[in-house]
Structures are given as C-alpha cells and as structure tokens.
N, C-alpha and C. Protein backbone atom coordinates (compact mmCIF):
# COMPACT_ATOMS: atom_id res chain seq x y z
N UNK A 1 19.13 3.84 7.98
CA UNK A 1 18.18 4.92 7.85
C UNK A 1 16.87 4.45 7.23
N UNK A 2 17.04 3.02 6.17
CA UNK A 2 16.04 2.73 5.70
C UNK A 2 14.87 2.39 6.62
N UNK A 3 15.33 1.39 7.61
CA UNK A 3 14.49 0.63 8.20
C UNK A 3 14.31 1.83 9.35
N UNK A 4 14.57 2.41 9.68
CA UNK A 4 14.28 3.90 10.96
C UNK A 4 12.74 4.22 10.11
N UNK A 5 12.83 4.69 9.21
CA UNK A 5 12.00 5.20 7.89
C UNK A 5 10.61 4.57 7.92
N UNK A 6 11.20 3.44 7.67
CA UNK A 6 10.38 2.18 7.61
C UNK A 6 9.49 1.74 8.76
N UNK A 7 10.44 2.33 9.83
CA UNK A 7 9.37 1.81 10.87
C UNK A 7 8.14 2.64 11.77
N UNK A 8 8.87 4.10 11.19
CA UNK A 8 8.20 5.21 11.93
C UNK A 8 7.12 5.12 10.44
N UNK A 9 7.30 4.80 9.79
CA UNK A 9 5.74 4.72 8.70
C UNK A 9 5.00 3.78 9.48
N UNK A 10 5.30 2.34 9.49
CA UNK A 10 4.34 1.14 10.44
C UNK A 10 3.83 1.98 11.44
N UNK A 11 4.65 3.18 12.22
CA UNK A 11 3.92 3.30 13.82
C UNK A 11 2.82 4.37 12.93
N UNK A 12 3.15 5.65 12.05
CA UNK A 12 2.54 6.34 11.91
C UNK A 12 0.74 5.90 11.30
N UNK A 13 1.16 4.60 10.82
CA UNK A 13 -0.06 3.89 9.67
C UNK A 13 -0.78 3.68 11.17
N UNK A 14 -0.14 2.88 11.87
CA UNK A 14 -0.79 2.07 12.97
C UNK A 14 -1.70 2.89 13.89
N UNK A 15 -1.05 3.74 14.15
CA UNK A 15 -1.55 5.02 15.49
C UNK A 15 -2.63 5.52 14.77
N UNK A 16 -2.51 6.28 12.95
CA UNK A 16 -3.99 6.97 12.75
C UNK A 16 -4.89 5.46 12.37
N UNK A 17 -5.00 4.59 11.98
CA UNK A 17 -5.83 3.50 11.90
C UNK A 17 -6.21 3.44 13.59
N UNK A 18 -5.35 3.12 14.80
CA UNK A 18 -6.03 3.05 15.96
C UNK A 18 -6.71 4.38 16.17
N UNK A 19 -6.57 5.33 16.34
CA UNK A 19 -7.54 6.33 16.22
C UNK A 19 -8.74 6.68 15.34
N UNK A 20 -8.76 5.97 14.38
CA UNK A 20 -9.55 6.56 13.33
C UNK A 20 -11.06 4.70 13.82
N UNK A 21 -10.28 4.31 13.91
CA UNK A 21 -11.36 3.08 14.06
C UNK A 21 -11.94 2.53 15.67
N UNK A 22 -10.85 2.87 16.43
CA UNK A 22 -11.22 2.84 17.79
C UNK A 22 -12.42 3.28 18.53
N UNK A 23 -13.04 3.67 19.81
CA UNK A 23 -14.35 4.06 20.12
C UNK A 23 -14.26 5.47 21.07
N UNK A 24 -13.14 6.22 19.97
CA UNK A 24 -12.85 7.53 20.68
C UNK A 24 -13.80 8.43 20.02
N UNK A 25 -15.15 8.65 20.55
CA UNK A 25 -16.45 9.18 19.96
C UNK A 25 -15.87 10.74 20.09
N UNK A 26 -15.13 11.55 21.34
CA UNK A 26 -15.13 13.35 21.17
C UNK A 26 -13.41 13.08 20.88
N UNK A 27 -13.04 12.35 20.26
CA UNK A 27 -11.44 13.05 20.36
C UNK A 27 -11.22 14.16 19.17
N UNK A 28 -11.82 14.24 18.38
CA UNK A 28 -11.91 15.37 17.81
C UNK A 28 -12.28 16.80 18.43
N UNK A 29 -13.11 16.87 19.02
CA UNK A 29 -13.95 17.58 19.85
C UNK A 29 -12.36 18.06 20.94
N UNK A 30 -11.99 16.95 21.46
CA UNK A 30 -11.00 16.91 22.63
C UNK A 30 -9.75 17.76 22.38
N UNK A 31 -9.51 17.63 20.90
CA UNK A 31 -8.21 18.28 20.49
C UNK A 31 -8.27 19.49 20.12
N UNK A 32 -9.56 19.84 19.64
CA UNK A 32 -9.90 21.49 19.25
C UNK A 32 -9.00 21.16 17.71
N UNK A 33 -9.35 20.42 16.79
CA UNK A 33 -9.01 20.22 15.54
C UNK A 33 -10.60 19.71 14.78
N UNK A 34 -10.19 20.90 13.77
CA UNK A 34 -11.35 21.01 13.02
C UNK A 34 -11.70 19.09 12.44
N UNK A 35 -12.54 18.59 12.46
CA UNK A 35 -12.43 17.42 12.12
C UNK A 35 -11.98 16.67 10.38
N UNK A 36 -12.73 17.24 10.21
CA UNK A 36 -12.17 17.30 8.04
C UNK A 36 -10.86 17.63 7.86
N UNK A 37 -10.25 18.66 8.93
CA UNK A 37 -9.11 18.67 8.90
C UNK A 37 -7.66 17.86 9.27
N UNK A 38 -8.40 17.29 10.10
CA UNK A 38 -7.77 15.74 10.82
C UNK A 38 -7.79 14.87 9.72
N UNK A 39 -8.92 14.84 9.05
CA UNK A 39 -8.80 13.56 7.98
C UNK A 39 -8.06 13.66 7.13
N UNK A 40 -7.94 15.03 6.29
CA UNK A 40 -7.21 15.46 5.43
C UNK A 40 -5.14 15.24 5.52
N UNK A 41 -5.04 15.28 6.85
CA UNK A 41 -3.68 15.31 7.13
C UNK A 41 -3.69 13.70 7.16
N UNK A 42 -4.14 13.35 8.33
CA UNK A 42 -3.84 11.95 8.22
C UNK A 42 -3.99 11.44 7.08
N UNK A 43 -4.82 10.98 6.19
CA UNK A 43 -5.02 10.67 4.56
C UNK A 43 -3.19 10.88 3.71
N UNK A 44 -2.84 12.09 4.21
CA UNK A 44 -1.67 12.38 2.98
C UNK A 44 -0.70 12.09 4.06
N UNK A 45 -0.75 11.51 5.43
CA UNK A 45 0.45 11.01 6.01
C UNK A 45 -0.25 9.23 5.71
N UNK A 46 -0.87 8.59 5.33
CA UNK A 46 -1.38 7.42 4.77
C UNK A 46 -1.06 7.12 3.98
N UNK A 47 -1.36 8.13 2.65
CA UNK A 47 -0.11 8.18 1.65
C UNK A 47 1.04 8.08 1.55
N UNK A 48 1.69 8.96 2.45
CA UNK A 48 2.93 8.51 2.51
C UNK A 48 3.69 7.58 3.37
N UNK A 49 2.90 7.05 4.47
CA UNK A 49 3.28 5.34 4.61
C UNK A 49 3.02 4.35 4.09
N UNK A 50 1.93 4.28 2.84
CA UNK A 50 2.36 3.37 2.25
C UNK A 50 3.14 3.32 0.97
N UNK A 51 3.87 5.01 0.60
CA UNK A 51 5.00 4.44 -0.32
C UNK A 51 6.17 4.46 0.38
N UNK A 52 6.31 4.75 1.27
CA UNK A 52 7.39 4.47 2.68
C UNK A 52 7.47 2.70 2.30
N UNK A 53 6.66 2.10 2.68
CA UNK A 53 6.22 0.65 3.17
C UNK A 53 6.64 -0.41 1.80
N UNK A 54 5.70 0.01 0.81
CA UNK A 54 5.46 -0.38 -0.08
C UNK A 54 6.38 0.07 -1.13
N UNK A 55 7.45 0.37 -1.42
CA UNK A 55 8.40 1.21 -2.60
C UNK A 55 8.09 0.94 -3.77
N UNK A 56 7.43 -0.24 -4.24
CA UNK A 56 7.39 -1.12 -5.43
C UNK A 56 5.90 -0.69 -6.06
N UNK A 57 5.22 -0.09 -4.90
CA UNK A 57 3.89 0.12 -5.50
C UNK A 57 3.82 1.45 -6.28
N UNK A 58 2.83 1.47 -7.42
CA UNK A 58 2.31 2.40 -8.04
C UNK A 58 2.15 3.63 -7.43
N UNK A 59 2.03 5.07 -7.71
CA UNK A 59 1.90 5.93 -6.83
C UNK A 59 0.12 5.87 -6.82
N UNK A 60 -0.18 5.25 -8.33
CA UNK A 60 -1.61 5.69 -8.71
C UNK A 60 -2.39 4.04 -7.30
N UNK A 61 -1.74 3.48 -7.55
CA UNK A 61 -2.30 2.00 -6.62
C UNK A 61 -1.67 2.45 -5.10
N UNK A 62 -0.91 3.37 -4.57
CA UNK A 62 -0.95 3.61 -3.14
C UNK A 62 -1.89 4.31 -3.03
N UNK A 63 -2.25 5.11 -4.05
CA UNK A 63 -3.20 6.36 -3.54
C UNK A 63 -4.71 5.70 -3.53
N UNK A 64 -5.17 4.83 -4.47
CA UNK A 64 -6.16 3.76 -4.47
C UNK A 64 -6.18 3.39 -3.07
N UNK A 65 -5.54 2.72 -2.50
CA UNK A 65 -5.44 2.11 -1.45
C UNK A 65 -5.64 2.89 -0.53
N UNK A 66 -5.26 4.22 -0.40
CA UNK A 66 -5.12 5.16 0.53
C UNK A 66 -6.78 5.30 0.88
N UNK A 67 -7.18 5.44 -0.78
CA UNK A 67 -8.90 5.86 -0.55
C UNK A 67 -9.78 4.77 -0.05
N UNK A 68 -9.38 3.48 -0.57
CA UNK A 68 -9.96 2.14 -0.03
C UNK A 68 -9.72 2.33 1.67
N UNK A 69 -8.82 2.46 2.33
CA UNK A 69 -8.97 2.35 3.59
C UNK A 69 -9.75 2.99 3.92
N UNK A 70 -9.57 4.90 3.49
CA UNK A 70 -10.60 5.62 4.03
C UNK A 70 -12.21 5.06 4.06
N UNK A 71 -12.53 4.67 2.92
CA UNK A 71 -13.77 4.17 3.01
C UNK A 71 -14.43 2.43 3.81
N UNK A 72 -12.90 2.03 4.29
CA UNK A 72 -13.42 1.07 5.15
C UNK A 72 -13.42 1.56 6.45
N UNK A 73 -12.90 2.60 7.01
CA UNK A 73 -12.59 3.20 8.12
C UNK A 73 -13.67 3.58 7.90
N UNK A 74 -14.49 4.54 7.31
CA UNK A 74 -15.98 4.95 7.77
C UNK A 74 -16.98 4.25 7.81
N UNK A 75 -16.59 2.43 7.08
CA UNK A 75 -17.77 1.35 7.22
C UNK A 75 -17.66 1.06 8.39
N UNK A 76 -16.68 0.81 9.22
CA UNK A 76 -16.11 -0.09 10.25
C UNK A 76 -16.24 0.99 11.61
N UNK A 77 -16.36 2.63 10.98
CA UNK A 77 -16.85 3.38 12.51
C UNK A 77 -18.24 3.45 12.96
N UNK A 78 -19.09 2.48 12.36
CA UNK A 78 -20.20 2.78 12.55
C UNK A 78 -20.71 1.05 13.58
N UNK A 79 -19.86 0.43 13.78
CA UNK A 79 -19.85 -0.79 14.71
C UNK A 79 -18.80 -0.61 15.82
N UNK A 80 -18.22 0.42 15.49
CA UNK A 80 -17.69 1.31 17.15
C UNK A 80 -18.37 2.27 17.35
N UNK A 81 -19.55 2.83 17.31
CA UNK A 81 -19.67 3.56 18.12
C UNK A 81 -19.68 4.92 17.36
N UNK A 82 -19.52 5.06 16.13
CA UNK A 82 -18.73 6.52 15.93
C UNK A 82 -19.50 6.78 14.33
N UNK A 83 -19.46 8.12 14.01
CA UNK A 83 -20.27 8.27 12.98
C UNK A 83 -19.76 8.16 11.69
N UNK A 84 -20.17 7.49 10.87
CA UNK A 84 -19.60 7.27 9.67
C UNK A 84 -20.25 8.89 8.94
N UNK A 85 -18.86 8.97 8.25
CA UNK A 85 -19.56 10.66 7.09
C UNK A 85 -19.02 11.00 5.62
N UNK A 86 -19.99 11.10 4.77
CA UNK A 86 -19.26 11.41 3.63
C UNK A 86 -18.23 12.33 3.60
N UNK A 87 -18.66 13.30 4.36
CA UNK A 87 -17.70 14.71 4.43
C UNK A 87 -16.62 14.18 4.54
N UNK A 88 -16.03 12.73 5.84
CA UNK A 88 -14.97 12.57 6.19
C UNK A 88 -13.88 11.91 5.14
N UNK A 89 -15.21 11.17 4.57
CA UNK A 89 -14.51 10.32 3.20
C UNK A 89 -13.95 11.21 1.90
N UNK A 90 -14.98 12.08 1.77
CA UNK A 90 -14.40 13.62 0.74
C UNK A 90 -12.87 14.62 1.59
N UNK A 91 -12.94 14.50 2.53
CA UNK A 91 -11.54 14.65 3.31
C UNK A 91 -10.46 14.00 2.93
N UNK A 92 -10.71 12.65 3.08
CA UNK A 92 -9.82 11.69 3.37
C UNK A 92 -9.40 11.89 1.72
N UNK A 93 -10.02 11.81 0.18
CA UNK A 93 -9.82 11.60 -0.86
C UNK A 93 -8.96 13.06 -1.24
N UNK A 94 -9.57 13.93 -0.27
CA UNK A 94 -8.75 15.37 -0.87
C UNK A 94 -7.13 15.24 -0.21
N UNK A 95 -7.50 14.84 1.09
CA UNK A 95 -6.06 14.67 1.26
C UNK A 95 -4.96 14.10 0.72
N UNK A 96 -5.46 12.32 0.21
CA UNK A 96 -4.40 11.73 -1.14
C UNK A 96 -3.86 12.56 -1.68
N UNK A 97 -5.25 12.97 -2.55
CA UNK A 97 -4.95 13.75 -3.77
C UNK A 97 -3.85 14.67 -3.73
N UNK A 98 -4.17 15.62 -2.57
CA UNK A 98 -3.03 16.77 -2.67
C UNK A 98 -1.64 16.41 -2.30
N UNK A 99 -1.68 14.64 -1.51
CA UNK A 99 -0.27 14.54 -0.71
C UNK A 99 0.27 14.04 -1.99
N UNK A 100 -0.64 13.46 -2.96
CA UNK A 100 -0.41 12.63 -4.42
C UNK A 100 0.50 13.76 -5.31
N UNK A 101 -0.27 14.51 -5.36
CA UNK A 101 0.14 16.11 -6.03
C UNK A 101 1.66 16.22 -5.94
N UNK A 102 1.44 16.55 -4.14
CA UNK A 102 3.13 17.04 -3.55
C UNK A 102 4.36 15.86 -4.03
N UNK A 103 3.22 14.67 -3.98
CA UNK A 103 4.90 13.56 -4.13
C UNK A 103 5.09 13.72 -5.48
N UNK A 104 3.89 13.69 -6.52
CA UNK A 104 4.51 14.14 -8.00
C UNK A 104 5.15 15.17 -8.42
N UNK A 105 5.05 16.40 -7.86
CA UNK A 105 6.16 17.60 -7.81
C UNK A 105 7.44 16.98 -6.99
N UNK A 106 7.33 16.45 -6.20
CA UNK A 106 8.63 16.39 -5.54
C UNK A 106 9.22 15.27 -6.59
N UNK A 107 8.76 14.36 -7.34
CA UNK A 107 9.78 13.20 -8.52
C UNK A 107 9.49 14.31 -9.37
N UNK A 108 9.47 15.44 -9.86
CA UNK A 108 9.58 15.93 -11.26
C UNK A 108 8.24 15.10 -12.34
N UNK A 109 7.41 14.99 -11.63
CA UNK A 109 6.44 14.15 -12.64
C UNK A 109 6.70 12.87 -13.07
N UNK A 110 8.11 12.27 -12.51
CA UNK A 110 8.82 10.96 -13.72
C UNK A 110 8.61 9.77 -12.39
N UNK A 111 8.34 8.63 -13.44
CA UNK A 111 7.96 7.46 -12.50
C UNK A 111 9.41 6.92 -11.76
N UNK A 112 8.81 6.30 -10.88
CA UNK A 112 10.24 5.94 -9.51
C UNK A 112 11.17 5.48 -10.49
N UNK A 113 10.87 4.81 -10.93
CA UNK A 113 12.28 3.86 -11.44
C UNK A 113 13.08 4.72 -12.90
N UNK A 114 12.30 5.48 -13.70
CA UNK A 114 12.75 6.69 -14.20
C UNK A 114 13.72 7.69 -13.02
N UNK A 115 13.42 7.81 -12.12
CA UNK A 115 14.28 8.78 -10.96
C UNK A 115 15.41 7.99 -10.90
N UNK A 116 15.08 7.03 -10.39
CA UNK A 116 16.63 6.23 -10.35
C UNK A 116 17.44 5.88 -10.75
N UNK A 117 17.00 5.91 -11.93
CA UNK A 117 17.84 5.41 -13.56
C UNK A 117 18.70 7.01 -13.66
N UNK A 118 17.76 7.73 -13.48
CA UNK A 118 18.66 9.13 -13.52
C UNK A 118 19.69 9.70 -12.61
N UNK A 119 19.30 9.53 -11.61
CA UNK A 119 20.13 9.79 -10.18
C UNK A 119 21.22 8.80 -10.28
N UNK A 120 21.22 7.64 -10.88
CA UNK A 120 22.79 6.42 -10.79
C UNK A 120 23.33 6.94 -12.27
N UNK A 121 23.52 7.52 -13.14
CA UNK A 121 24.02 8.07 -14.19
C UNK A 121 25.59 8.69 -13.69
C-alpha cells in the first residue's frame, strides 16, 4: 500500500508540474476553472506529495518547498510562453498554508515521530 501511495504522489507531483510549466497558454480558460483556484488545490495536493514522498521531512521544510516550487513555476512560465502572476504565487502560498493547517489538525498538532511513538504504545 506504501509504494501504491508513493507512486500516485510521483504521478500526482509530475502531472501538476507538467501542466503548470508546460506551454498550455488557455487551459485554464479550457476547463472553466477559476484560475487562483487551480493553484490553490494543486499547491495543497503539492503538499501533500511531498510528505507522501519525503516522510522524513519537516512539515515546516515540505511546506517551504511547496512555496519554493511555486515561485519557480512562475519564473520558469514566463520562457514558455505563459504569464507569470503574483496573484498565482499568493494562491499557490494560501493553498500550503491551508493544506499545512489540515495536515496539522489531522496529527493533533504533535510532530510525526511524536504520533508514532504514540500509536506503537
């Protein structure tokens, strides 16, 4: 089940990075999805492939990372073709945040290895 887990995070990371950087100028437009709103989801499914991926990492250093991509994804859409936007990057950071939120309610506030120590008791 681990590696099932594991791998549908790689496809999920992979697919919004190929979309998000690729030279699909109306696919927003195409889907009839508000665009900020696209970022926002993908962002907190980003989040959660890389603590899928990464188990060992920080929640505070996935979510870092989460925002670092976003902001290379809007350097890197502007040599495809596609418009780089703060708005998208203020998306992308709200989305962490709130998927950050949900995963800290869902551990009870207590760090991973605190959960586990508790759950093998």
């Amino acid at each position: 089940m681990h590696l099932l887990l594991r791998l549908v995070a790689a496809a999920v990371l992979a697919v919004l990075l190929a979309l998000m950087i690729g030279p699909y100028q109306n696919i927003e437009s195409a889907s009839r999805v508000w665009d900020k709103a696209a970022h926002f989801i993908a962002f907190g499914l980003i989040l959660w492939s890389l603590g899928v991926l990464f188990r060992r990492l920080r929640r505070t250093w996935a979510a870092a990372s989460a925002v670092a991509i976003g902001g290379a994804v809007e350097i890197v859409q502007q040599f495809t073709g596609r418009d780089p936007s703060w708005g998208d990057l203020l998306a992308d950071i709200l989305g962490v945040a709130s998927a950050l939120a949900l995963w800290a309610l869902w551990r009870g506030f207590r760090p991973r290895e605190a959960f586990q120590t508790s759950n093998t008791r």
